[in-house]
Protein backbone atom coordinates (compact mmCIF):
# COMPACT_ATOMS: atom_id res chain seq x y z
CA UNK A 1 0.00 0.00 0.00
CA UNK A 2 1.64 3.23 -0.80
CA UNK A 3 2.35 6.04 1.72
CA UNK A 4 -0.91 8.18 2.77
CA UNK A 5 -0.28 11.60 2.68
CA UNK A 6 -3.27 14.27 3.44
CA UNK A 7 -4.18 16.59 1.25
CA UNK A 8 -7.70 17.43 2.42
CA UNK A 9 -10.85 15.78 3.42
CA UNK A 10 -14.82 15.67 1.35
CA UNK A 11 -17.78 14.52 2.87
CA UNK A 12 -15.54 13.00 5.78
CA UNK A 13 -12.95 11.07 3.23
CA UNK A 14 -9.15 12.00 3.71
CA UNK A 15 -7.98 12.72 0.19
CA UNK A 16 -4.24 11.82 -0.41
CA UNK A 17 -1.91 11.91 -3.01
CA UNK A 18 -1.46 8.39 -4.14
CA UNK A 19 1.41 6.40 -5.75
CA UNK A 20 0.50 7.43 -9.29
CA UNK A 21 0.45 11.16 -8.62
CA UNK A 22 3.76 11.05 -7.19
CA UNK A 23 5.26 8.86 -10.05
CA UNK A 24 3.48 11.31 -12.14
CA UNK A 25 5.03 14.19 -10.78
CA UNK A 26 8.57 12.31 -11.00
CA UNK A 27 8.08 11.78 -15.02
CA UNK A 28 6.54 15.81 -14.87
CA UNK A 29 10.13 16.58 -13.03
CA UNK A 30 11.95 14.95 -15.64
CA UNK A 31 10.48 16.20 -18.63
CA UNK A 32 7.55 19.39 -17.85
CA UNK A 33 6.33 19.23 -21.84
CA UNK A 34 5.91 15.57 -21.90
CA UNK A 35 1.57 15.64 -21.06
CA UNK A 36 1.48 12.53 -18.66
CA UNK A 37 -2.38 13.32 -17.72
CA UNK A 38 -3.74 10.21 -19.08
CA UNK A 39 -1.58 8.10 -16.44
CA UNK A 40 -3.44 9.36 -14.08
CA UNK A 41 -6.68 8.13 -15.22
CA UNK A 42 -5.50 4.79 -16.58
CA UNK A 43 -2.92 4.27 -13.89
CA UNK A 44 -5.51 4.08 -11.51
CA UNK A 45 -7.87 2.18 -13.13
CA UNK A 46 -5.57 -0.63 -13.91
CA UNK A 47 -4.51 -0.58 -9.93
CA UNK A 48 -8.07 -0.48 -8.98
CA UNK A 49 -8.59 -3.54 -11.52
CA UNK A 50 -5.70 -5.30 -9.69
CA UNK A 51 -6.94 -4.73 -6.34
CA UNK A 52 -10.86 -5.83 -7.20
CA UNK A 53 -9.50 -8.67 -8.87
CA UNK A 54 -7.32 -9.76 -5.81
CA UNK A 55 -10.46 -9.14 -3.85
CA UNK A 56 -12.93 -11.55 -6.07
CA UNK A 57 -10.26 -14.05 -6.26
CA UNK A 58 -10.22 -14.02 -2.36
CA UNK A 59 -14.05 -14.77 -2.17
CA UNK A 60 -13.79 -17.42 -5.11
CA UNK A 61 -10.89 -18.98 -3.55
CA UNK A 62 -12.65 -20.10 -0.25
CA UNK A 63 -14.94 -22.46 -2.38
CA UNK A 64 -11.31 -24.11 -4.37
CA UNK A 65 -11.38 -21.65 -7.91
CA UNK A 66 -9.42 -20.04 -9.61
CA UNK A 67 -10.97 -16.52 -11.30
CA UNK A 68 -11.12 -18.50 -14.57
CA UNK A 69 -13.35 -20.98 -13.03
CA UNK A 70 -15.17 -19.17 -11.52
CA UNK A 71 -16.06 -16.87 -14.42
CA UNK A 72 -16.47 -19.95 -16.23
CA UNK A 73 -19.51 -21.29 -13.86
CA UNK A 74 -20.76 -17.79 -13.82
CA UNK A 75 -20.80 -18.00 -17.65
CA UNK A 76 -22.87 -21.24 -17.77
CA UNK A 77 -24.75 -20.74 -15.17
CA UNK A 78 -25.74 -17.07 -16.71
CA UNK A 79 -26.83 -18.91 -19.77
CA UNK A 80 -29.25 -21.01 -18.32
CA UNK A 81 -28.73 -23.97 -20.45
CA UNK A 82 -26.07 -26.34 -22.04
CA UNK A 83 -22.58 -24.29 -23.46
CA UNK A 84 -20.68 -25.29 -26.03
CA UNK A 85 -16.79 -25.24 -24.88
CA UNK A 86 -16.37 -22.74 -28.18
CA UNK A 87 -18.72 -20.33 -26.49
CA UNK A 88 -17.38 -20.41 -23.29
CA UNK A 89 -13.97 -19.27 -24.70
CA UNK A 90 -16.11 -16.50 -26.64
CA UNK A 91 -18.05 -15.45 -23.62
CA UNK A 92 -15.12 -15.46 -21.16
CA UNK A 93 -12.36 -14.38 -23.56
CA UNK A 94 -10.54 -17.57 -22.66
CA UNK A 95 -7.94 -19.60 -25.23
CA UNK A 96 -9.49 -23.15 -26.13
CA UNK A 97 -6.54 -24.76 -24.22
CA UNK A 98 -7.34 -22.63 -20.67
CA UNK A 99 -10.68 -23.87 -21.49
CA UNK A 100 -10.01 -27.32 -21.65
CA UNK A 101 -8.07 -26.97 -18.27
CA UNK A 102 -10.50 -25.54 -16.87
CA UNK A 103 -13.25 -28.36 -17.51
CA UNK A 104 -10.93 -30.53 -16.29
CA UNK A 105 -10.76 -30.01 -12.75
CA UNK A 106 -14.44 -28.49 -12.85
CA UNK A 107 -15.28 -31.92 -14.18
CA UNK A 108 -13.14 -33.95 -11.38
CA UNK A 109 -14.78 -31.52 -8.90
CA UNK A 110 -18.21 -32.65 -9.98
CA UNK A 111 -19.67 -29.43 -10.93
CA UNK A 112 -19.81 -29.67 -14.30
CA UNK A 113 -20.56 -32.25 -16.72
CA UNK A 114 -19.69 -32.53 -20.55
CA UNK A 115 -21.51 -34.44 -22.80
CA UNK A 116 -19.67 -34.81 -26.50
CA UNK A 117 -22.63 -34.83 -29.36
CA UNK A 118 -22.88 -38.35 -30.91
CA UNK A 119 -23.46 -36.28 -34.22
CA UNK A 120 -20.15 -33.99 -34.06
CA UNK A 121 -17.97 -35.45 -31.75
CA UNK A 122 -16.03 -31.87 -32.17
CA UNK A 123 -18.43 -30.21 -30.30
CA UNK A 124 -18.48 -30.72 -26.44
CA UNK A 125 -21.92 -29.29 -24.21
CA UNK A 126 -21.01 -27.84 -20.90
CA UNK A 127 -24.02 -28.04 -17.98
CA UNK A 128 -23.44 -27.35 -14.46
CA UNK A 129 -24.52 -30.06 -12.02
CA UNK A 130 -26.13 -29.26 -9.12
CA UNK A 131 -23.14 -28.95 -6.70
CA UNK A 132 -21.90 -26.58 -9.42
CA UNK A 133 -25.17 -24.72 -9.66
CA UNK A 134 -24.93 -24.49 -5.43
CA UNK A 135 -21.67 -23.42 -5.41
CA UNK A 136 -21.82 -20.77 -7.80
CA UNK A 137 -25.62 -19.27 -6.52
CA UNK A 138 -23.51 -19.07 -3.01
CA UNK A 139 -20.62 -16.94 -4.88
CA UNK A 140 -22.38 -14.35 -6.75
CA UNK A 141 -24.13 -12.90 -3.72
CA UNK A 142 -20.88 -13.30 -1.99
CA UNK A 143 -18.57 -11.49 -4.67
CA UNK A 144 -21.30 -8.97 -5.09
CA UNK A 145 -21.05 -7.73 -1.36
CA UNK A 146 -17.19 -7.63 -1.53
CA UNK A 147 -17.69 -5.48 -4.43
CA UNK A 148 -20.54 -3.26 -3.14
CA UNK A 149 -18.34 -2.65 -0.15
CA UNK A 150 -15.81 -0.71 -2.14
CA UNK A 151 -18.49 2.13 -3.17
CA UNK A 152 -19.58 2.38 0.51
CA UNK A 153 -18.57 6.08 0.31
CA UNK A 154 -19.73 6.66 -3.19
CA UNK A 155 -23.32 8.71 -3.10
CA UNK A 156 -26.02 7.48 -5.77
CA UNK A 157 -25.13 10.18 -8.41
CA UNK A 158 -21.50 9.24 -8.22
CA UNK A 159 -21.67 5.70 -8.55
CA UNK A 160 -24.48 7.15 -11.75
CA UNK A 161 -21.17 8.82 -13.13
CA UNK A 162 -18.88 6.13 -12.37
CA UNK A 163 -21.19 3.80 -14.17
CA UNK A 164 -21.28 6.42 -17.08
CA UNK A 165 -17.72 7.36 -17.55
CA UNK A 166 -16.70 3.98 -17.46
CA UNK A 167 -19.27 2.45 -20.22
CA UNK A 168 -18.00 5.50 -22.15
CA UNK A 169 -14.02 4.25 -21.52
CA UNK A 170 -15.26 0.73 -22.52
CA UNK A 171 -17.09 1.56 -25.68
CA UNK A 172 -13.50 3.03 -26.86
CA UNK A 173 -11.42 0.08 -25.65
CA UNK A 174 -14.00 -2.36 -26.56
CA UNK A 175 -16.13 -0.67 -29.62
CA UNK A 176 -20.27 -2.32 -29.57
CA UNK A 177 -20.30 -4.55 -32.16
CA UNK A 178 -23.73 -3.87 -34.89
């Protein structure tokens, strides 16, 4: 955790310069035309990323997954029916191989089954059994408090703006497809 160092306080939150302002500064020191603004914003995101993700994969890990399983279950289970191993690379941005993996120990965990069509023995159909469907229905609620938590001192509107400004940041690093 990098140094806190007040700077002020809102609506009863000490505001501190963090890491990335300071390394910010530094590259500033070194070279004052070089416009490092967009570290800011990016910076952070990508530390708050790491630090949710460390936080989901905390919750996930009491039950024995890894963050790719788990987003694999979620992915199934979200679909409410049988998934084709293809898909579930699609929907979880996953190579075929970690995919593969993955069913593996999901499968020798009992919490998924695969069933290979008689008629294209290419294809394999993913379902969740129903220790799989338990375990996951008992993670989402979890992983969804951990993750409310963090906007505790966020009012309404902000988490509104948050919501906003992000979709917008998504729609340029991942353009709607149609």
């Amino acid at each position: 955790m990098p140094k806190t160092v007040l700077t002020g306080e809102v609506r009863g939150y000490y505001l501190r310069v963090d890491f990335l302002q300071r390394v910010h500064g530094q590259w500033r020191d070194l070279n004052p035309e070089m416009n490092g603004d967009s570290f800011l914003s990016v910076g952070r995101i990508v530390r708050i990323a790491s630090f949710v993700t460390a936080l989901t994969d905390s919750v996930v890990e009491k039950q024995g997954l890894t963050r790719g399983e788990w987003e694999l279950l979620a992915a199934v289970r979200r679909s409410g029916k049988n998934c084709r191993a293809t898909e579930l690379s699609v929907l979880t941005k996953s190579s075929g191989a970690a995919i593969t993996k993955r069913l593996d120990k999901l499968s020798a965990q009992g919490l998924i089954t695969r069933e290979v069509l008689p008629r294209d023995r290419r294809v394999v159909l993913v379902n969740l059994t129903d220790d799989g469907k338990r375990v996951i229905d008992s993670l989402v609620p979890e992983v969804l408090n951990a993750e409310a938590e963090l906007l505790e001192s966020f009012t309404a509107e902000e988490i509104a703006t948050l919501q906003s400004l992000s979709l917008k940041l998504l729609n340029v690093v991942e353009p709607p497809k149609g």
